[in-house]
Protein backbone atom coordinates (compact mmCIF):
# COMPACT_ATOMS: atom_id res chain seq x y z
CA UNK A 1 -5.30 15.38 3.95
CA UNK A 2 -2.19 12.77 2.73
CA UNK A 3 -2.13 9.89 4.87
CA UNK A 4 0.88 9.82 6.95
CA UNK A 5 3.88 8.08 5.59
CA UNK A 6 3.90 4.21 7.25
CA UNK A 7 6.91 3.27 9.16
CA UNK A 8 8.77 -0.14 8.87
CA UNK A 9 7.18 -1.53 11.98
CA UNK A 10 3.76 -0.33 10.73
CA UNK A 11 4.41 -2.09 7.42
CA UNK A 12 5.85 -5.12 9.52
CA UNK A 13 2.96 -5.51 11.61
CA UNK A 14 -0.20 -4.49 9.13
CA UNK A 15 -1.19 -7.94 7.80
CA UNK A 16 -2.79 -6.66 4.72
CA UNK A 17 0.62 -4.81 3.54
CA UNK A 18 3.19 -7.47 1.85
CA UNK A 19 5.36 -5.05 1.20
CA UNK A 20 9.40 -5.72 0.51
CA UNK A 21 11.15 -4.34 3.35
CA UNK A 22 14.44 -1.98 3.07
CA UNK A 23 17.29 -2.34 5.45
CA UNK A 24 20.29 -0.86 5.46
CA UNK A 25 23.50 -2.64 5.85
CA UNK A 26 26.68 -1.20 7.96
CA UNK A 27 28.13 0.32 4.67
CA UNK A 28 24.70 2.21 4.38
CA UNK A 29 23.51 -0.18 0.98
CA UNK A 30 20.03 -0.65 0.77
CA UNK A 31 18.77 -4.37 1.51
CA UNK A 32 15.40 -5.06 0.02
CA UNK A 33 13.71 -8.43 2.15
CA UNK A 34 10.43 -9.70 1.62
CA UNK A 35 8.27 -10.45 4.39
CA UNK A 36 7.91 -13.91 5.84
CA UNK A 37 6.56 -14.16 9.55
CA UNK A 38 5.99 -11.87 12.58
CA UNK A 39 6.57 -13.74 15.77
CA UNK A 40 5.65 -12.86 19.17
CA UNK A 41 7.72 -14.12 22.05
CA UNK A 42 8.39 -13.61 25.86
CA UNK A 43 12.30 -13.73 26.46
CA UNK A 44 13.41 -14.10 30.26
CA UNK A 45 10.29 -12.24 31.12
CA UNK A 46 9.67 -9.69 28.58
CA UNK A 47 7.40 -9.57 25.51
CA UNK A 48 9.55 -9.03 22.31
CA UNK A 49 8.33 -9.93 18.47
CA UNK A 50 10.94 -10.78 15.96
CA UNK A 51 10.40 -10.19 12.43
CA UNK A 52 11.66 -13.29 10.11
CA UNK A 53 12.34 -11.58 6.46
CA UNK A 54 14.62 -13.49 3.64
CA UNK A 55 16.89 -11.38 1.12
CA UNK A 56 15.42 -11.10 -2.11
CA UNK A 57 18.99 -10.22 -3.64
CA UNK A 58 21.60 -12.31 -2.95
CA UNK A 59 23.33 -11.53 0.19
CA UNK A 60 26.94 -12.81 1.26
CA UNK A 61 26.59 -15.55 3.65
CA UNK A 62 22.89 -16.13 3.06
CA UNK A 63 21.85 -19.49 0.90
CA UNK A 64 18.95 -18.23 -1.38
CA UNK A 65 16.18 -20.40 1.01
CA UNK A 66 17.84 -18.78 4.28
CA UNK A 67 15.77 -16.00 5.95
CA UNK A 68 17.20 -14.04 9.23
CA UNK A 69 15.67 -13.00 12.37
CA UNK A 70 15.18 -9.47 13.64
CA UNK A 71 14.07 -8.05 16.70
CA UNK A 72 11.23 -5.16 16.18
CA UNK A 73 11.27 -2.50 18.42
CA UNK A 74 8.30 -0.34 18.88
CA UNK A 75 7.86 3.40 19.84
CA UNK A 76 6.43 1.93 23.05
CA UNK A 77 9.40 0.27 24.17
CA UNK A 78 12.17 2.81 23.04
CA UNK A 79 10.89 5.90 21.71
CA UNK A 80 11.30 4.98 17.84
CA UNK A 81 10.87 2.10 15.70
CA UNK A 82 13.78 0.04 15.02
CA UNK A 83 14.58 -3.55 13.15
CA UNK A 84 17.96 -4.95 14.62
CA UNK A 85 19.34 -8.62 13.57
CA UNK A 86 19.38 -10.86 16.24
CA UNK A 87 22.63 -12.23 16.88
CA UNK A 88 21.82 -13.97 19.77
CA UNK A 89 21.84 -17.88 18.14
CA UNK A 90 19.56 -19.54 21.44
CA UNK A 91 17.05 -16.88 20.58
CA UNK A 92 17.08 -17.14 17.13
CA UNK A 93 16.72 -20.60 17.23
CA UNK A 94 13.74 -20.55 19.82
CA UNK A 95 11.87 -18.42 17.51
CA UNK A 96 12.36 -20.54 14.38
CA UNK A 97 11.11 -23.49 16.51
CA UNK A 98 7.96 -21.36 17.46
CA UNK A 99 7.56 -20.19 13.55
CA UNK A 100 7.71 -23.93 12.36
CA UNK A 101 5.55 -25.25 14.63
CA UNK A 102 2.79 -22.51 13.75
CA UNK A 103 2.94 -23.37 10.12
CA UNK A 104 2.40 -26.92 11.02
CA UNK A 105 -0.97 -26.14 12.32
């Protein structure tokens, strides 16, 4: 029997898989990102986990050392897996704070 296909979030959250990560921009052009940090966090209340991945190709408006933040949503909190940029900039920074401080320890 094939093993079943492995969706982003499975990729995302299997710490043994490194692999680059395609997103598709508003224009429908793939995005290929390579994996840097999964971060859980508990917004107002509710457990979320953000997914920082930087641009491998350049990307307008992103310095080549710039990653972005994206919120992971799981079948268990909508029905399907989902990556969506977080454009919330309080948030984003929170969870930058919380990555650096991890890979100070």
């Amino acid at each position: 029997m094939a093993d079943k296909e492995k969706s982003l979030v499975d990729i995302l959250l299997d710490e043994e898989d490194m692999s680059d990560v395609i997103l598709y921009d508003n224009d429908d052009n793939a995005v290929k990102f390579e994996q840097i940090a999964i971060i859980p966090d508990v917004i107002d209340g509710q457990p979320r986990l953000y997914a920082i991945l930087q641009p491998i190709d350049a990307l307008d408006g992103v310095g080549d050392d710039e990653a972005l933040l994206f919120r992971v949503f799981t079948e268990e909190n909508d029905g399907e897996d989902n990556v969506v940029f977080e454009e919330d900039m309080e948030i984003a920074e929170a969870v930058f704070e919380k990555y650096y401080k991890l890979i100070e320890e």
